[in-house]
Protein backbone atom coordinates (compact mmCIF):
# COMPACT_ATOMS: atom_id res chain seq x y z
CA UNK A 1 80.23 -118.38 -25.83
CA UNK A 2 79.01 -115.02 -25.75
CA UNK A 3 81.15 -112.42 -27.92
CA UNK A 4 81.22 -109.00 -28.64
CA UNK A 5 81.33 -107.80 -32.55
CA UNK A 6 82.32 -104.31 -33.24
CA UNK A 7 81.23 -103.37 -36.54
CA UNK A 8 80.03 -100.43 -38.56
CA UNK A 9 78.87 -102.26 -41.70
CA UNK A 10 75.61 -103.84 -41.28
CA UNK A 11 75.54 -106.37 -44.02
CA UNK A 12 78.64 -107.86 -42.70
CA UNK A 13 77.63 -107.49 -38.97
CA UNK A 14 74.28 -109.25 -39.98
CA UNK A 15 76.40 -112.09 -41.93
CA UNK A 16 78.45 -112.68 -39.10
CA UNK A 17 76.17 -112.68 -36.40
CA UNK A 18 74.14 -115.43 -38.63
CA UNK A 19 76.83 -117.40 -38.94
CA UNK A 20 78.36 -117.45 -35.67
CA UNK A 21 75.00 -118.18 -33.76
CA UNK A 22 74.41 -121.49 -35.90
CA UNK A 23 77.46 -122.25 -33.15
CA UNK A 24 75.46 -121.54 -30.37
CA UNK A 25 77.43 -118.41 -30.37
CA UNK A 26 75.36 -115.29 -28.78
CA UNK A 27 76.58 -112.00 -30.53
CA UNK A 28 75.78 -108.41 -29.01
CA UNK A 29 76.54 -106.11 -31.56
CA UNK A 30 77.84 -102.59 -31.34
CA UNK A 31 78.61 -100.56 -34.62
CA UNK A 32 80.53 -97.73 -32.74
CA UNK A 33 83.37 -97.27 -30.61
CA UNK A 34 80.92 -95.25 -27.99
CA UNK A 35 78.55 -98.11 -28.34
CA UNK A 36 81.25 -101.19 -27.36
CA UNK A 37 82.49 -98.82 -24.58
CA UNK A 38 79.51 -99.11 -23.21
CA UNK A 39 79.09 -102.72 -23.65
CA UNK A 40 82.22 -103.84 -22.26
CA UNK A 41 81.83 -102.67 -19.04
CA UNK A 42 79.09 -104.88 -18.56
CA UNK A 43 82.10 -107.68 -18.04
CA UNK A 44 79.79 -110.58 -19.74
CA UNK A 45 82.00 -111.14 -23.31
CA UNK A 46 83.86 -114.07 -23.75
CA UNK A 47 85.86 -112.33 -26.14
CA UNK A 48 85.41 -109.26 -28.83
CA UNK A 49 85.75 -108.82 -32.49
CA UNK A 50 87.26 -106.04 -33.85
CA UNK A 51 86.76 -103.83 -36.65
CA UNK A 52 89.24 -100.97 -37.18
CA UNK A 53 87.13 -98.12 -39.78
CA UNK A 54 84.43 -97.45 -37.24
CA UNK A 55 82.76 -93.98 -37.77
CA UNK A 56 84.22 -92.72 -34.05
CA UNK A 57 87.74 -93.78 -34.54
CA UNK A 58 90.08 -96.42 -34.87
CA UNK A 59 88.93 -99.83 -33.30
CA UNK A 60 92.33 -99.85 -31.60
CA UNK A 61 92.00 -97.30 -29.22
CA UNK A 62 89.22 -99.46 -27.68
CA UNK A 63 92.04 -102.32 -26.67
CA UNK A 64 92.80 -100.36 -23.53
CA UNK A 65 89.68 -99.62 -22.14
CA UNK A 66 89.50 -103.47 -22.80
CA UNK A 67 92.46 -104.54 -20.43
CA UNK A 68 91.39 -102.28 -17.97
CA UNK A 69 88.24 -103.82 -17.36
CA UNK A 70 89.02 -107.83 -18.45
CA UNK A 71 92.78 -108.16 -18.69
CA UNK A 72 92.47 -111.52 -20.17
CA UNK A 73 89.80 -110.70 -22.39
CA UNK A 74 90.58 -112.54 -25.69
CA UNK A 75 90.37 -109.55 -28.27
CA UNK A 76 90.43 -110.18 -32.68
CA UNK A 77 91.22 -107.64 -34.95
CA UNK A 78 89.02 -107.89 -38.23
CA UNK A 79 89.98 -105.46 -40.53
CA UNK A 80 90.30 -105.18 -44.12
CA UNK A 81 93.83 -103.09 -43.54
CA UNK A 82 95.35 -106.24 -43.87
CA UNK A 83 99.19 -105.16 -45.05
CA UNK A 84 101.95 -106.39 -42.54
CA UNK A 85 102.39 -103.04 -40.95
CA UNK A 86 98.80 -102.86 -40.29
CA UNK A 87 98.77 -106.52 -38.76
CA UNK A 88 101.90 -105.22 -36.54
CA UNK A 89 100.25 -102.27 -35.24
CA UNK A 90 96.99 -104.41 -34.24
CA UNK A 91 98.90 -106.68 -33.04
CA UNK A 92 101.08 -104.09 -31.06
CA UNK A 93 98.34 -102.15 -29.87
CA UNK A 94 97.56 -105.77 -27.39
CA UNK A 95 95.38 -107.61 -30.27
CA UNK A 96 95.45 -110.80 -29.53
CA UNK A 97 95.04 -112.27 -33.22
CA UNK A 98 94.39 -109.81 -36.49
CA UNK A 99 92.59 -111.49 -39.27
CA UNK A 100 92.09 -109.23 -42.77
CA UNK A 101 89.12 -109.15 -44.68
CA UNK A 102 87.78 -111.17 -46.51
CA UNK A 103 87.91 -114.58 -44.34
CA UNK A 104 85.91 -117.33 -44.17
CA UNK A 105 84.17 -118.01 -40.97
CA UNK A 106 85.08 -121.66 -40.52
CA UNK A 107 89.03 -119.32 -40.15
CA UNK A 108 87.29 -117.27 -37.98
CA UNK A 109 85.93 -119.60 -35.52
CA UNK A 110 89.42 -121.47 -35.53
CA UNK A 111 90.58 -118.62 -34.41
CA UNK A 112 88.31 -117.84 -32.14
CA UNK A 113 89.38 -121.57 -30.73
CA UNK A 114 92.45 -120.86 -30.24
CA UNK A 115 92.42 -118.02 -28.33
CA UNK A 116 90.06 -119.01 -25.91
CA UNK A 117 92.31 -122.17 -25.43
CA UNK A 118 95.18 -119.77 -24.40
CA UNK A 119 95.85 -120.33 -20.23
CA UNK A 120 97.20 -116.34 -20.08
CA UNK A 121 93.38 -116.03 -20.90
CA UNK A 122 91.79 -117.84 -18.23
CA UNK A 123 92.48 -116.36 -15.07
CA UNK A 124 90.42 -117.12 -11.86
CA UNK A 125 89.08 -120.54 -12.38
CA UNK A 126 86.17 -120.39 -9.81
CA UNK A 127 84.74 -118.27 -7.28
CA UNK A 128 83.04 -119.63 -4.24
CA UNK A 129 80.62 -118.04 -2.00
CA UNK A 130 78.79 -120.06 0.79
CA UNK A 131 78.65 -123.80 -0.43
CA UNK A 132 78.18 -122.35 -4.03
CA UNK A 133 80.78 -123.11 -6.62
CA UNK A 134 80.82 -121.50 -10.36
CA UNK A 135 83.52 -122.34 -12.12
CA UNK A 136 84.36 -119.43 -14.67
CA UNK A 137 86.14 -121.60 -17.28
CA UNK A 138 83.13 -124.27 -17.95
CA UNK A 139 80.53 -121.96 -16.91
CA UNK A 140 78.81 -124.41 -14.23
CA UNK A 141 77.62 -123.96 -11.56
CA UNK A 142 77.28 -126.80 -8.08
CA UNK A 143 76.52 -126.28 -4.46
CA UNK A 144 78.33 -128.72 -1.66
CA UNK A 145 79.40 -130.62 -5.18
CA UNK A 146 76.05 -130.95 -6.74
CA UNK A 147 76.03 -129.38 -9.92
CA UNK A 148 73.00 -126.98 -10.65
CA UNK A 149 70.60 -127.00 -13.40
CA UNK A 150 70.37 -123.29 -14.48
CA UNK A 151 68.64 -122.50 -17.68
CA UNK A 152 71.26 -120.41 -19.54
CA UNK A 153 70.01 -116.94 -18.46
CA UNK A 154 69.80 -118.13 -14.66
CA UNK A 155 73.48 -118.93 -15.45
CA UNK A 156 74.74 -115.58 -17.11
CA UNK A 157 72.54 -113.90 -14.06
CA UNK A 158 74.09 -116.09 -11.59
CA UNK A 159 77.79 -115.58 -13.48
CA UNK A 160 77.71 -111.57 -12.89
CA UNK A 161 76.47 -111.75 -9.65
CA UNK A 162 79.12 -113.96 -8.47
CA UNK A 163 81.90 -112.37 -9.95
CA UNK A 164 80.95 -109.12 -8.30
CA UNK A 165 80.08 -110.90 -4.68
CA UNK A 166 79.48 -108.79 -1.83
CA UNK A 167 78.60 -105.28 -4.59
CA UNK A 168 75.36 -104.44 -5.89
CA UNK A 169 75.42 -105.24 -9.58
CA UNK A 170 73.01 -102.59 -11.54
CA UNK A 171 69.76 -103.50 -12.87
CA UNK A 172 70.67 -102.21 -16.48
CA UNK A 173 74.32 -104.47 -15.83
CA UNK A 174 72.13 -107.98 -15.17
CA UNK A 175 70.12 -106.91 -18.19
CA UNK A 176 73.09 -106.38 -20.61
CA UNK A 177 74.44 -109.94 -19.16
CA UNK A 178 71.45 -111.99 -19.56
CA UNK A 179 69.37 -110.69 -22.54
CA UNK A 180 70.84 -109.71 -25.54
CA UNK A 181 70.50 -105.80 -27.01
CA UNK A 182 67.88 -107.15 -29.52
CA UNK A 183 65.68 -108.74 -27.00
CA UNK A 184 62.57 -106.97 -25.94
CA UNK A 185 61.98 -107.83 -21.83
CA UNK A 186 58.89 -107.16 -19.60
CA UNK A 187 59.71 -104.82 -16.92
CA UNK A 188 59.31 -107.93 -14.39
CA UNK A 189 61.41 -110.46 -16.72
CA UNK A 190 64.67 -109.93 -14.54
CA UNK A 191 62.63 -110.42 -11.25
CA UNK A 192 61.28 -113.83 -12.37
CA UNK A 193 64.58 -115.23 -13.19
CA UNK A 194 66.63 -113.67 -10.23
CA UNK A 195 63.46 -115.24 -8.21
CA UNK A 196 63.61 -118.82 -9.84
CA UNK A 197 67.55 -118.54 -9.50
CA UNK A 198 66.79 -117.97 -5.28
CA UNK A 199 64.60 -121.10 -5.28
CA UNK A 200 67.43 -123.17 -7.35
CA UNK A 201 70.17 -121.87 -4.38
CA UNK A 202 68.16 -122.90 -1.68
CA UNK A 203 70.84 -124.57 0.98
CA UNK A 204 73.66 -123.00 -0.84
CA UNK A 205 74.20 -120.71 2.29
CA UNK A 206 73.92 -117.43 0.14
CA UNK A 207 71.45 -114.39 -0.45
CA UNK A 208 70.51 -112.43 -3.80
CA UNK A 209 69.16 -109.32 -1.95
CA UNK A 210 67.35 -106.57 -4.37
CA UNK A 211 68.60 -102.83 -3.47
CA UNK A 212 65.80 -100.93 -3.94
CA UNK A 213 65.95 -98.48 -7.11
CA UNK A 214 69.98 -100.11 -7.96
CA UNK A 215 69.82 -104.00 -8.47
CA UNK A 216 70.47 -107.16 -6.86
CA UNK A 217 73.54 -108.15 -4.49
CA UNK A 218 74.66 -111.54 -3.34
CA UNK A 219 76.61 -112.70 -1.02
CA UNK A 220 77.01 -115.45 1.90
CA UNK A 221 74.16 -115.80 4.23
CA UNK A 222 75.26 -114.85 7.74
């Protein structure tokens, strides 16, 4: 699972981010509401954590920006306005949980379960281009049936290229998918894997072309 936290406090960002990744939980942080606006369009979160007293604004107003570009994007609230009315308004605003602060992160990732176990979340299932198959739900991948073995950033490169088949996906977009903000990469890294991830879909009947100065594209081979 890959998650986005939104949170201005650093001591609890670090905490959580600790404590989440002994889950095999990857956590891209962003401590502003001008940072996670960013990140979000980037389309790679399995769901987003929520504080509300960021230093640009209410966390709430990022809920719509949210929908618009994930619908079914799960999305928790973690706030320490924790009264009724507050949980009402989070909850109002399209939250899809609210949790008030303090918690304990075994609550937290229960909750976390449960919302991802939600079938208004899932959406598509799978996409399909040529004989490749990636189901969205499992994250796998399998050509004509055969599942592929994808180290897991061949995967998140392979996930954003699929679901944007037939469009050039940016350079900087495959970046914010497959490394996380804290990771320092080569200026070649994304080339090796995007050219390991060609020889692994050999026979799939599709093409990862690179756009010259934009990024990569795939689509079926004609």
């Amino acid at each position: 699972m890959r998650i986005l936290l939104v949170e201005d406090e650093m001591d609890m960002a670090a905490a959580l981010t600790a404590a989440l990744s002994r889950h095999d939980i990857v956590v891209d942080h962003a401590r502003t509401l001008e940072i996670a606006e960013e990140a979000c369009r980037s389309g790679v979160h399995d769901a987003v954590l929520l504080d509300r007293k960021l230093p640009d604004g209410d966390g709430l107003s990022l809920i719509p920006l949210l929908r618009r570009e994930q619908a079914g994007l799960p999305v928790i609230v973690l706030s320490a306005l924790g009264s009724p009315d507050q949980r009402v308004s989070g909850l109002d605003h399209g939250a899809d949980d609210y949790l008030a602060k303090p918690f304990s992160t075994d609550e937290l990732l229960a909750r976390l379960r449960a919302v991802m176990r939600r079938p208004a979340q899932l959406g598509e299932s799978s996409v399909s281009v040529g004989k490749l198959r990636f189901n969205l739900t499992e994250r796998l991948a399998e050509v004509a049936g055969e599942p592929l073995d994808l180290t897991r950033r061949e995967l998140l490169a392979l996930e954003i290229l699929v679901r944007r088949s037939g469009r050039t996906v940016a350079r900087s977009a495959l970046e914010e998918a497959v490394y996380g903000y804290d990771d320092e990469i080569a200026s070649n890294t994304l080339d090796a894997h995007i050219s390991r991830l060609r020889r692994k879909l050999s026979g799939a009947d599709v093409e990862i072309h690179g756009i010259r100065g934009l990024g990569y594209l795939l689509k079926a081979a004609i």
